[in-house]
PDB file of N, CA and C in Angstrom:
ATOM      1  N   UNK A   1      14.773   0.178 -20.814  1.00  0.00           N
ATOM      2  CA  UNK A   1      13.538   0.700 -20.261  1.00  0.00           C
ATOM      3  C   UNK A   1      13.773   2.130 -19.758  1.00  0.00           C
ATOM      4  N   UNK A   2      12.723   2.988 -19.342  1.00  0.00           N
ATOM      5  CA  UNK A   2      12.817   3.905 -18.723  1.00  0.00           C
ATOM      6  C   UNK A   2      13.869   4.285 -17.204  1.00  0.00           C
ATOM      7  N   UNK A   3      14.605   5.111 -16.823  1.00  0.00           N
ATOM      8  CA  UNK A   3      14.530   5.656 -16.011  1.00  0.00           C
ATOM      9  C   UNK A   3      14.102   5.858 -15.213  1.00  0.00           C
ATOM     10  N   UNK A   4      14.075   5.908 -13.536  1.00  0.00           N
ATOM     11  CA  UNK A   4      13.183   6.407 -12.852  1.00  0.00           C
ATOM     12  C   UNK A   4      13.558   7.815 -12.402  1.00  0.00           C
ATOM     13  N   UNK A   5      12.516   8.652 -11.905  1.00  0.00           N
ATOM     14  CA  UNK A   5      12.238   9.887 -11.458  1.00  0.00           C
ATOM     15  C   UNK A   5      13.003   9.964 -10.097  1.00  0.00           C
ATOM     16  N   UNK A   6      14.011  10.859  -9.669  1.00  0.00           N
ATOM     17  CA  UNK A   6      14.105  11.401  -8.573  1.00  0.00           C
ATOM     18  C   UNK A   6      14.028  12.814  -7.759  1.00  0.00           C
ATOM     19  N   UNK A   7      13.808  13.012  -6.664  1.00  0.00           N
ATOM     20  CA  UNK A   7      13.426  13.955  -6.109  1.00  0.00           C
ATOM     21  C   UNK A   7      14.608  15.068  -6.825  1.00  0.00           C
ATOM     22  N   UNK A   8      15.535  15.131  -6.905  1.00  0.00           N
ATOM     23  CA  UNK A   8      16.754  15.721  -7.827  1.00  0.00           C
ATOM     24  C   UNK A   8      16.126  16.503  -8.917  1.00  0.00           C
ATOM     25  N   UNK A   9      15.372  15.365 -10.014  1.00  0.00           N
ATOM     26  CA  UNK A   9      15.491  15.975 -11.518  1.00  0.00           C
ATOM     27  C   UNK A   9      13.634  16.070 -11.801  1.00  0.00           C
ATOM     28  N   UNK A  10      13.065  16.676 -10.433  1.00  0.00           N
ATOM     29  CA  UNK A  10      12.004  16.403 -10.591  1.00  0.00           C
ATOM     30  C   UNK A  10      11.436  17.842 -10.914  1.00  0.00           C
ATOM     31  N   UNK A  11      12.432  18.987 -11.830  1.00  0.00           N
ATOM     32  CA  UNK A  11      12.220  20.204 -12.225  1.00  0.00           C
ATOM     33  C   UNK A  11      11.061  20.212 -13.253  1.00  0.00           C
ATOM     34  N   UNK A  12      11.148  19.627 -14.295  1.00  0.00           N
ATOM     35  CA  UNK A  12      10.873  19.445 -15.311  1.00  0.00           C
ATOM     36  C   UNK A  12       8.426  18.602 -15.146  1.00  0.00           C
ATOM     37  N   UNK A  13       8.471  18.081 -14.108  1.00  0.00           N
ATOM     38  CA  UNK A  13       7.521  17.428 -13.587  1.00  0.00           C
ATOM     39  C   UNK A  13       7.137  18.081 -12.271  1.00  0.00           C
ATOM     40  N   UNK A  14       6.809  19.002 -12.308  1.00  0.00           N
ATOM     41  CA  UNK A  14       5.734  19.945 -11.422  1.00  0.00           C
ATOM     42  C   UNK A  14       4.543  18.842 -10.749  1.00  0.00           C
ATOM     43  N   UNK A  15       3.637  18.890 -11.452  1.00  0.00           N
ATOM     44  CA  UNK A  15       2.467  18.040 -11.464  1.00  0.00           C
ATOM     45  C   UNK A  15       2.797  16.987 -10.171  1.00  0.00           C
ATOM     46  N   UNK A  16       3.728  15.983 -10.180  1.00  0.00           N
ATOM     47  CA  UNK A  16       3.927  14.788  -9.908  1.00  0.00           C
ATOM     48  C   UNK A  16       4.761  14.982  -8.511  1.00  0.00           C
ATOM     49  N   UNK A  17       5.126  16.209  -8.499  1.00  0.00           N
ATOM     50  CA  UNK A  17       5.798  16.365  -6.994  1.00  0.00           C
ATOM     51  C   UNK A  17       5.356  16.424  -5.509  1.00  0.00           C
ATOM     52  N   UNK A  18       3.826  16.058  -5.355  1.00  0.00           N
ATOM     53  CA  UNK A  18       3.361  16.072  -4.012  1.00  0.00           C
ATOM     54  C   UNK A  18       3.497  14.364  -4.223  1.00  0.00           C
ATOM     55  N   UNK A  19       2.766  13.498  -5.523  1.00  0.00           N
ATOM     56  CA  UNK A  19       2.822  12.253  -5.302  1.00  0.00           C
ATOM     57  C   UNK A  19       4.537  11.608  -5.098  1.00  0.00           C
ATOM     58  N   UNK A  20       5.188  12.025  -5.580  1.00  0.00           N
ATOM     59  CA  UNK A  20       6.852  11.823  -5.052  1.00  0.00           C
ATOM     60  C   UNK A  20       7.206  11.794  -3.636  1.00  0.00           C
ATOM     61  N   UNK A  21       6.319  12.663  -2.746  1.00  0.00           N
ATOM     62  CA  UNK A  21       6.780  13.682  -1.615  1.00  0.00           C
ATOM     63  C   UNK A  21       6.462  11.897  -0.642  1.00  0.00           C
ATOM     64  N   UNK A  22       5.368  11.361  -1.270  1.00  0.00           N
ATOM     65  CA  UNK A  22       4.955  10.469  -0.415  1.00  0.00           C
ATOM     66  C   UNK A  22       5.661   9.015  -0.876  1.00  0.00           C
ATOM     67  N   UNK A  23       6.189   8.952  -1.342  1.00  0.00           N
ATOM     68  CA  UNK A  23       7.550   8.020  -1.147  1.00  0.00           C
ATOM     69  C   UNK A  23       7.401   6.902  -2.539  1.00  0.00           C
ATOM     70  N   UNK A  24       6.745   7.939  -3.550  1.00  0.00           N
ATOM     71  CA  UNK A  24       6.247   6.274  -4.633  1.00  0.00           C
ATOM     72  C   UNK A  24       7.209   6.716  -5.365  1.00  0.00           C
ATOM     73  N   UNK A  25       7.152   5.295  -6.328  1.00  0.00           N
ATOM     74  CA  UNK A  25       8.476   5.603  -7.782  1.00  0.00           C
ATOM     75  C   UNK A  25       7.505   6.085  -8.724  1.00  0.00           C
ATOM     76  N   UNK A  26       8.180   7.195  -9.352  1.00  0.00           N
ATOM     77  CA  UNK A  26       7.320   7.828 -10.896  1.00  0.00           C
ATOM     78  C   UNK A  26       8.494   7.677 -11.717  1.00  0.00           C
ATOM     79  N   UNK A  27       7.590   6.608 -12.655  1.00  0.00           N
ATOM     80  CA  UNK A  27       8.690   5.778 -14.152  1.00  0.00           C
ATOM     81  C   UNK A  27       8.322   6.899 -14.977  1.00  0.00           C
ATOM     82  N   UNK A  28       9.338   7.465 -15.816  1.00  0.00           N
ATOM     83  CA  UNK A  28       8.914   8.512 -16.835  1.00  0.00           C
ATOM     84  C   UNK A  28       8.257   8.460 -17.534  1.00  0.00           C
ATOM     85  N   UNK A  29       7.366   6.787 -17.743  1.00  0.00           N
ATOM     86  CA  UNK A  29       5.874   7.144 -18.598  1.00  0.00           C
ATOM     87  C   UNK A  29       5.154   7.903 -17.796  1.00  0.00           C
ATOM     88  N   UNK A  30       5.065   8.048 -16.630  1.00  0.00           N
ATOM     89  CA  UNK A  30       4.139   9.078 -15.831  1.00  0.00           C
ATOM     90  C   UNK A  30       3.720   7.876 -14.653  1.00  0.00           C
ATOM     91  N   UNK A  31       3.797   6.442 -14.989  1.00  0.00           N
ATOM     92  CA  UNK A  31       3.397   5.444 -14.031  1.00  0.00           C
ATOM     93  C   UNK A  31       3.420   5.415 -12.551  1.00  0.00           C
ATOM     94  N   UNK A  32       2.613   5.482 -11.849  1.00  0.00           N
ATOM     95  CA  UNK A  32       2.745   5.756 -10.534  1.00  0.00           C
ATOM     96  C   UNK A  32       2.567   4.003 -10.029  1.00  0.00           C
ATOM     97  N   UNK A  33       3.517   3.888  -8.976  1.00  0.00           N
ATOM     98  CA  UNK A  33       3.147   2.209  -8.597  1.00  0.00           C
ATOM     99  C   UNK A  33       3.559   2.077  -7.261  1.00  0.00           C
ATOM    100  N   UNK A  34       3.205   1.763  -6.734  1.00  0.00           N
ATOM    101  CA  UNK A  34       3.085   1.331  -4.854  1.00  0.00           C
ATOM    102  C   UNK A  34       3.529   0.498  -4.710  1.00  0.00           C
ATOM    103  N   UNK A  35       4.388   0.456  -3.197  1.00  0.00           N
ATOM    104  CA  UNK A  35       4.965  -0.760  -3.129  1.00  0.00           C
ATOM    105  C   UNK A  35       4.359  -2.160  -2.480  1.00  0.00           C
ATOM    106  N   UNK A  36       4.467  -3.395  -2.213  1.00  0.00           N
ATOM    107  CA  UNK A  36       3.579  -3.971  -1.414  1.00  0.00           C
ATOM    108  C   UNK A  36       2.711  -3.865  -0.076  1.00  0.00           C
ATOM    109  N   UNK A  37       3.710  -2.693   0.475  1.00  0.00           N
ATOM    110  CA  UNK A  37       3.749  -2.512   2.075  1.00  0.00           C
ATOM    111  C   UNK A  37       2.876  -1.659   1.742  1.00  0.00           C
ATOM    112  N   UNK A  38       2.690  -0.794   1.213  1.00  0.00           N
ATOM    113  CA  UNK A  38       1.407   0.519   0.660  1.00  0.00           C
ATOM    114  C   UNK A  38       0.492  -0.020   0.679  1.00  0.00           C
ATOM    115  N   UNK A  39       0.402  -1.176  -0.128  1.00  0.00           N
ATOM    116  CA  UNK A  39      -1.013  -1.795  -0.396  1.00  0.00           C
ATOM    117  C   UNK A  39      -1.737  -2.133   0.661  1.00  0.00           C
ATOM    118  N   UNK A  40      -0.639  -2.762   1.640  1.00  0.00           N
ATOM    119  CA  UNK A  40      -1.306  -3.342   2.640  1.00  0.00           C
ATOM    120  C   UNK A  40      -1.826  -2.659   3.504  1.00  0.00           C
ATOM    121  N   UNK A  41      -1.418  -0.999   3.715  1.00  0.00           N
ATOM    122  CA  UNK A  41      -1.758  -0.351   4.404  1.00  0.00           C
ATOM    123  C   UNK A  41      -3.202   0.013   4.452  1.00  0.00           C
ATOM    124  N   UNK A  42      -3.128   0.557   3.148  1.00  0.00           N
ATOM    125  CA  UNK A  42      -4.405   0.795   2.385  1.00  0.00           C
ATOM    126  C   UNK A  42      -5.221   0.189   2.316  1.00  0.00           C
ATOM    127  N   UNK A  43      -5.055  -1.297   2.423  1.00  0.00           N
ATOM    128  CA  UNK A  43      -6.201  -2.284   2.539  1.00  0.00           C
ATOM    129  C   UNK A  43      -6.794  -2.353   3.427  1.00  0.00           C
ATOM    130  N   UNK A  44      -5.832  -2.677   4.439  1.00  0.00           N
ATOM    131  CA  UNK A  44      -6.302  -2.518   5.847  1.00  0.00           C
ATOM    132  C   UNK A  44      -7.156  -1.178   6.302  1.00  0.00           C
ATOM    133  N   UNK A  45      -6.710  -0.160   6.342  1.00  0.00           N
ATOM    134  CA  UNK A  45      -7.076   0.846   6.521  1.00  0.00           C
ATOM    135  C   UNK A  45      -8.974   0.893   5.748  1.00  0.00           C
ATOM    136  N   UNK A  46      -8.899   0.893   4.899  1.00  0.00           N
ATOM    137  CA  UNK A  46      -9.996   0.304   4.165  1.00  0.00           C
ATOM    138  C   UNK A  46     -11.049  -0.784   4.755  1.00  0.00           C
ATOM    139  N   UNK A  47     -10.492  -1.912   5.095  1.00  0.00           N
ATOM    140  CA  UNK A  47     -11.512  -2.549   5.920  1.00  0.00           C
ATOM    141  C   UNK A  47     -11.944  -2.037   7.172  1.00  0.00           C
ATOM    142  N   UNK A  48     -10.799  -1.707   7.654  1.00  0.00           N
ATOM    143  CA  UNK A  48     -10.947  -0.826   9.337  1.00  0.00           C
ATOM    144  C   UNK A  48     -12.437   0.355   9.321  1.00  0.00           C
ATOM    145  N   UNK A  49     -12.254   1.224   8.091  1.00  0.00           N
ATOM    146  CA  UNK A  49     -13.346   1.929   8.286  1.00  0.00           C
ATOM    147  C   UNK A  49     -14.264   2.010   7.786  1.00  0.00           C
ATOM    148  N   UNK A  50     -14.431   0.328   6.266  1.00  0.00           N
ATOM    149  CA  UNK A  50     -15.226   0.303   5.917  1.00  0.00           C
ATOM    150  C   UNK A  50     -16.478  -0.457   7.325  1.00  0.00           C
ATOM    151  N   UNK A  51     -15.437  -1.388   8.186  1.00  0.00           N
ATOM    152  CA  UNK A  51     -16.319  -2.218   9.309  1.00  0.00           C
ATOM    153  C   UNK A  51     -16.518  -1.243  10.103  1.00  0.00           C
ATOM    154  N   UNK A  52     -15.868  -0.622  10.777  1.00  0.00           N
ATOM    155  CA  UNK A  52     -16.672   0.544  11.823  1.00  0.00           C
ATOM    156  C   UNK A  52     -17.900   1.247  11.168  1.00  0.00           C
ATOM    157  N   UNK A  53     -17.563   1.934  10.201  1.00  0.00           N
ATOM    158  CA  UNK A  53     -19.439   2.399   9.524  1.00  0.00           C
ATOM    159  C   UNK A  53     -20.166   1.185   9.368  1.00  0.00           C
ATOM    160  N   UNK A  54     -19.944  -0.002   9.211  1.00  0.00           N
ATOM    161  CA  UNK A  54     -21.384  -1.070   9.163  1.00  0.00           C
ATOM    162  C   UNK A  54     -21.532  -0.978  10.323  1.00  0.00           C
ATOM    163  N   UNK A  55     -20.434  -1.131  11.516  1.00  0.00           N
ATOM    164  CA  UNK A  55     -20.520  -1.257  13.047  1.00  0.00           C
ATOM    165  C   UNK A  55     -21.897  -0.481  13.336  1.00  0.00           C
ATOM    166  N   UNK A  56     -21.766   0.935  12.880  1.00  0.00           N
ATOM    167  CA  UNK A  56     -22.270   1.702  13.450  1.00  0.00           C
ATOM    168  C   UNK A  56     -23.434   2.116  12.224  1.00  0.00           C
ATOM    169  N   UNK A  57     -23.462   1.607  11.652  1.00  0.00           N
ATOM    170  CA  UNK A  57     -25.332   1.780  10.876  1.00  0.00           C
ATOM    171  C   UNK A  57     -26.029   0.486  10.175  1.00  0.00           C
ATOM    172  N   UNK A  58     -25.185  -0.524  10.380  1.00  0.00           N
ATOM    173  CA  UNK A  58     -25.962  -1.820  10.055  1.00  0.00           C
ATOM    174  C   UNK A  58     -26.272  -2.327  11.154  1.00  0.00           C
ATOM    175  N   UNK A  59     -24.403  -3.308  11.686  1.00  0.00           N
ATOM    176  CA  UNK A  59     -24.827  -4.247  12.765  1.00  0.00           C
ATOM    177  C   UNK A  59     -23.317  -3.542  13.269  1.00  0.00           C
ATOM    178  N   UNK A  60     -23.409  -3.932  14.843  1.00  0.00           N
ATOM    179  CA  UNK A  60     -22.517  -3.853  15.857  1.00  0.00           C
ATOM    180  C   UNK A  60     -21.681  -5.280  15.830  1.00  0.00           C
ATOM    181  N   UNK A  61     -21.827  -6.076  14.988  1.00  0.00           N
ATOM    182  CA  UNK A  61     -20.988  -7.302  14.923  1.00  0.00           C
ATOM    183  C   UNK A  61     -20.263  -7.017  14.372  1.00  0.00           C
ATOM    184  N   UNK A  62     -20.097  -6.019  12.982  1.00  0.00           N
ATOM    185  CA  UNK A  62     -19.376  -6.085  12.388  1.00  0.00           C
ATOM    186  C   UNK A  62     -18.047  -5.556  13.064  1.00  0.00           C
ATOM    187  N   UNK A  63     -18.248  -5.070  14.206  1.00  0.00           N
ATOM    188  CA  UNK A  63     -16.673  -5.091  15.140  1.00  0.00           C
ATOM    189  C   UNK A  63     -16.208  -6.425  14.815  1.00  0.00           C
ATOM    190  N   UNK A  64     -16.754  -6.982  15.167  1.00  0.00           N
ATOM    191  CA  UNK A  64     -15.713  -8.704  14.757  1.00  0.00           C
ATOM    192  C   UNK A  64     -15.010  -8.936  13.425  1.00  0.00           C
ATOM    193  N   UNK A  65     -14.885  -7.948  12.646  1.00  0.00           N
ATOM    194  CA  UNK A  65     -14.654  -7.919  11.669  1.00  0.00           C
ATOM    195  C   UNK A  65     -12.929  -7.150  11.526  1.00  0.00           C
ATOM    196  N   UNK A  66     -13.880  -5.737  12.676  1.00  0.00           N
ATOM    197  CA  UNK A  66     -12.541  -5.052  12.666  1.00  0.00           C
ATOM    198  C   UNK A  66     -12.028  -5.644  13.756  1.00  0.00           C
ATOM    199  N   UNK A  67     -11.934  -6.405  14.908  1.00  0.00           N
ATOM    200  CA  UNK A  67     -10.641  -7.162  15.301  1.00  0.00           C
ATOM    201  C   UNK A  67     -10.411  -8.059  14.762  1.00  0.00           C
ATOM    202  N   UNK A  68     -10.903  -8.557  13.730  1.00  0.00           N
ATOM    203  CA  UNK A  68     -10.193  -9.746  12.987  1.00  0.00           C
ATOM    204  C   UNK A  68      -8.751  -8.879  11.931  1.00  0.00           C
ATOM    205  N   UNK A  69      -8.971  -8.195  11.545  1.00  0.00           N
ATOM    206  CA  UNK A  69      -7.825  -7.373  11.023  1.00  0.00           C
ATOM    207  C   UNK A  69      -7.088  -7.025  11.694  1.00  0.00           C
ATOM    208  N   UNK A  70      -6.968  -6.401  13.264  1.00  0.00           N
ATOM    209  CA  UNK A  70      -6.479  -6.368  14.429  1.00  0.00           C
ATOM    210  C   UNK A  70      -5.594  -7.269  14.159  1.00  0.00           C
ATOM    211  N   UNK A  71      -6.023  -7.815  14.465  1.00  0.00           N
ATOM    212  CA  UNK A  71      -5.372  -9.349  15.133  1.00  0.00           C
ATOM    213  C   UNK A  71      -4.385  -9.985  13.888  1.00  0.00           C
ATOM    214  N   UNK A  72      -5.080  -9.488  12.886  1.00  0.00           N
ATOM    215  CA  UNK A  72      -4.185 -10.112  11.850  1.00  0.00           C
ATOM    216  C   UNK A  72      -2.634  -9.345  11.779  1.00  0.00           C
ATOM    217  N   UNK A  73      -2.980  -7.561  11.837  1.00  0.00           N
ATOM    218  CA  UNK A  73      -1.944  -7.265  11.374  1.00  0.00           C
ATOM    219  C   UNK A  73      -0.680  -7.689  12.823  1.00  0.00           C
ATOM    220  N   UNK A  74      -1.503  -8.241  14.259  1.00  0.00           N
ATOM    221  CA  UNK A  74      -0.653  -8.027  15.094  1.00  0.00           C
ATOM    222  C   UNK A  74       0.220  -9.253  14.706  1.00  0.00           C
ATOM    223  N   UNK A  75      -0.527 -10.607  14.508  1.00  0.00           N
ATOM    224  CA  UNK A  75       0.258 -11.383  14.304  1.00  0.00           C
ATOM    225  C   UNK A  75       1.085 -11.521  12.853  1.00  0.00           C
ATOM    226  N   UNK A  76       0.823 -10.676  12.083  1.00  0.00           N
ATOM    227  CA  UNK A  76       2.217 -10.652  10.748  1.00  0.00           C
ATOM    228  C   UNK A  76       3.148 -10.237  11.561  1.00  0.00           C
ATOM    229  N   UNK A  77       2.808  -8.973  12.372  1.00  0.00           N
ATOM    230  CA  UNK A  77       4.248  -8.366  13.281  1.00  0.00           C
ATOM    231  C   UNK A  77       4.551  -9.255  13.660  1.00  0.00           C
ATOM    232  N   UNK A  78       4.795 -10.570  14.302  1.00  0.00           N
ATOM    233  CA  UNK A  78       5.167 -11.142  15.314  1.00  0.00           C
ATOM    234  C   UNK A  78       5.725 -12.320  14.559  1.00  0.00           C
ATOM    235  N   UNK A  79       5.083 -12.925  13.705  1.00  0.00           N
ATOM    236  CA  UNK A  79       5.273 -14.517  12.861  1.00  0.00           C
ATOM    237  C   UNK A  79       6.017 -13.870  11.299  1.00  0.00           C
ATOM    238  N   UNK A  80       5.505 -12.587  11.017  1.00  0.00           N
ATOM    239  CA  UNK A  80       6.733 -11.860   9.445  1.00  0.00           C
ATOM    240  C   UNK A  80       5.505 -12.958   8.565  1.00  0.00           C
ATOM    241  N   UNK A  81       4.670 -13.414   8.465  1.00  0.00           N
ATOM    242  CA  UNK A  81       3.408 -14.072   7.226  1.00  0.00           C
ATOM    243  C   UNK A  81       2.063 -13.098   7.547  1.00  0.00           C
ATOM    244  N   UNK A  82       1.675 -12.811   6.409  1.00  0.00           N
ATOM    245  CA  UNK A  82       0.552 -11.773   6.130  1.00  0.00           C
ATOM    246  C   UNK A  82       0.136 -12.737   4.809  1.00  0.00           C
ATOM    247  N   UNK A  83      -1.345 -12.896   5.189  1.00  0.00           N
ATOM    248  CA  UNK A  83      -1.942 -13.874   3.656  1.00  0.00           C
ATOM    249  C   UNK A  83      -2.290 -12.493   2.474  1.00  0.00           C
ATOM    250  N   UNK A  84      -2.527 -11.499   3.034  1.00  0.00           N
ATOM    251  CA  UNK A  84      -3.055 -10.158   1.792  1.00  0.00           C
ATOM    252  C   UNK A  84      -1.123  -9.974   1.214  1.00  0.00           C
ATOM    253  N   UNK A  85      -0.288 -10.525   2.128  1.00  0.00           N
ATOM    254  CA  UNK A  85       0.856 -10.036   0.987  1.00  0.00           C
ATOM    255  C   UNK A  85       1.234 -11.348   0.247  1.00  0.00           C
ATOM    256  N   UNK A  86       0.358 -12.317   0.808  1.00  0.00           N
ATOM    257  CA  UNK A  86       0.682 -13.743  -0.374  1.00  0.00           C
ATOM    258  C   UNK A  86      -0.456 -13.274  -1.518  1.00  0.00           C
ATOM    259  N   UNK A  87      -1.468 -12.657  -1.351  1.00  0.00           N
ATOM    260  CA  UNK A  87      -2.257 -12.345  -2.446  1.00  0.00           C
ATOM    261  C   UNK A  87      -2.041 -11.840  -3.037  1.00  0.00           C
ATOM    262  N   UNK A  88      -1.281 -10.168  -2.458  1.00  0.00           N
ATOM    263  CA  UNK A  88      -0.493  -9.349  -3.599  1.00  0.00           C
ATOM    264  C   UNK A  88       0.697  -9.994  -4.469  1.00  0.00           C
ATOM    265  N   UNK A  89       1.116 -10.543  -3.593  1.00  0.00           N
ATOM    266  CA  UNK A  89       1.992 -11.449  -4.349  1.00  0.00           C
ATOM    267  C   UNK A  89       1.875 -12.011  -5.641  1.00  0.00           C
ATOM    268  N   UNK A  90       1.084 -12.880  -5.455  1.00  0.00           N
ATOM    269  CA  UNK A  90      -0.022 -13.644  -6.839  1.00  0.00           C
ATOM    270  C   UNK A  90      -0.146 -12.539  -7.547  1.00  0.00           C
ATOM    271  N   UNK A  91      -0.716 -11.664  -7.345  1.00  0.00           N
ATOM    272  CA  UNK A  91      -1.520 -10.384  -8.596  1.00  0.00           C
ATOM    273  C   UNK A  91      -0.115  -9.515  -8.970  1.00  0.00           C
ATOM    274  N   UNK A  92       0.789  -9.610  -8.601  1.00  0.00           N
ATOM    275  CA  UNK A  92       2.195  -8.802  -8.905  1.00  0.00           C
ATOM    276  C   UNK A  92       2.572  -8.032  -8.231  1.00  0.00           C
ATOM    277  N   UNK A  93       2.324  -7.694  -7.507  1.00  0.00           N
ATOM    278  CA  UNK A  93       2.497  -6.283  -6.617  1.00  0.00           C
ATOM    279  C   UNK A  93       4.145  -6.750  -6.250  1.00  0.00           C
ATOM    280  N   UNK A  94       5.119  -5.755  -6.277  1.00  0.00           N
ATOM    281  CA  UNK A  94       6.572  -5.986  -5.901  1.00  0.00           C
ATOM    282  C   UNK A  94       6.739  -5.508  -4.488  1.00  0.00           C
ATOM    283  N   UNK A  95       7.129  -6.063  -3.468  1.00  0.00           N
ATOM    284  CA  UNK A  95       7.562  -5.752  -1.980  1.00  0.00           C
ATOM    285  C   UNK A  95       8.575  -4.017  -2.272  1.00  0.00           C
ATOM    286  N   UNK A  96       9.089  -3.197  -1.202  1.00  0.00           N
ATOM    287  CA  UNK A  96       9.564  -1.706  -1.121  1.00  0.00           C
ATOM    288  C   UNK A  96      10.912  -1.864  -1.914  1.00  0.00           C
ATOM    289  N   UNK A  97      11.803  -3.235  -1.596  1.00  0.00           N
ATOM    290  CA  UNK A  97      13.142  -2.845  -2.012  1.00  0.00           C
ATOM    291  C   UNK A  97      13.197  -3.619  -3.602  1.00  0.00           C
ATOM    292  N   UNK A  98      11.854  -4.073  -4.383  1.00  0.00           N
ATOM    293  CA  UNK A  98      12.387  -3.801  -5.631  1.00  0.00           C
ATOM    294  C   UNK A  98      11.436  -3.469  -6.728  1.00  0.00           C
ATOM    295  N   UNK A  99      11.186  -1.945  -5.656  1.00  0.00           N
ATOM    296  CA  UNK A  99      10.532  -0.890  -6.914  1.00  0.00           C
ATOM    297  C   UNK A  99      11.389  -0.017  -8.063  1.00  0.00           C
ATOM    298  N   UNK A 100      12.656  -0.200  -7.452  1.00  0.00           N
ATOM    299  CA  UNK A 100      13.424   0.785  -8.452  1.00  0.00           C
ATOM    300  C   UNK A 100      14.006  -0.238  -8.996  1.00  0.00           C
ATOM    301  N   UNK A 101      14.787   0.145 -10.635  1.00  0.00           N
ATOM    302  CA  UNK A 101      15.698  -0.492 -11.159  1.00  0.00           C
ATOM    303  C   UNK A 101      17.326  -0.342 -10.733  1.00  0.00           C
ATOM    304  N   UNK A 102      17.831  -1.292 -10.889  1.00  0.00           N
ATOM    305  CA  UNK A 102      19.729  -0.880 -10.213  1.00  0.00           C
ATOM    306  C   UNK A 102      19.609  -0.083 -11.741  1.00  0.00           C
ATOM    307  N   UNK A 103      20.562   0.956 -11.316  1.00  0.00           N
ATOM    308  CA  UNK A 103      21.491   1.704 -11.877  1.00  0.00           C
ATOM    309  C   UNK A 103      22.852   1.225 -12.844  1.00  0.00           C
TER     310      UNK A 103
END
């Protein structure tokens, strides 16, 4: 299979060097892929401000929405189980330490 890209030999790939800067693997098809922990960020982050704008131009309940994510991410910290990384899971998504190939 391919190679992966490192910050080293990343002369040749201009283009792709701010998305590098932020910590993803670029496979020399050009493939950009995130690791699980990304996703989750992003997800979250995503509900967080998709529920504050309903909060604030639909309904004010939808706060209950954003401490339910609260609450979720507090207790993965605490118990190490997150159900969005049993989901990524299912759909493929690979956890941080096996985005690269061994050498």
């Amino acid at each position: 299979m391919g190679s992966d890209l490192t910050l080293g030999n990343l002369a040749n790939v201009r283009d792709l060097t701010p998305l590098v800067a932020w910590g993803d693997t670029v496979c020399l098809q050009g493939e950009i892929t995130m690791s699980m922990e990304r996703w989750i960020r992003l997800i979250t982050g995503c509900f967080i401000l998709t529920s504050l704008a309903l909060a604030v131009w639909v309904d004010r309940r939808w706060l209950w929405f954003t401490a339910f994510v609260g609450a979720n991410l507090a207790l993965s910290a605490l118990t190490r189980w997150c159900l969005m990384e049993k989901i990524l899971a299912r759909l493929g998504v690979k956890p941080a330490g096996c985005m690269t190939e061994p050498r």
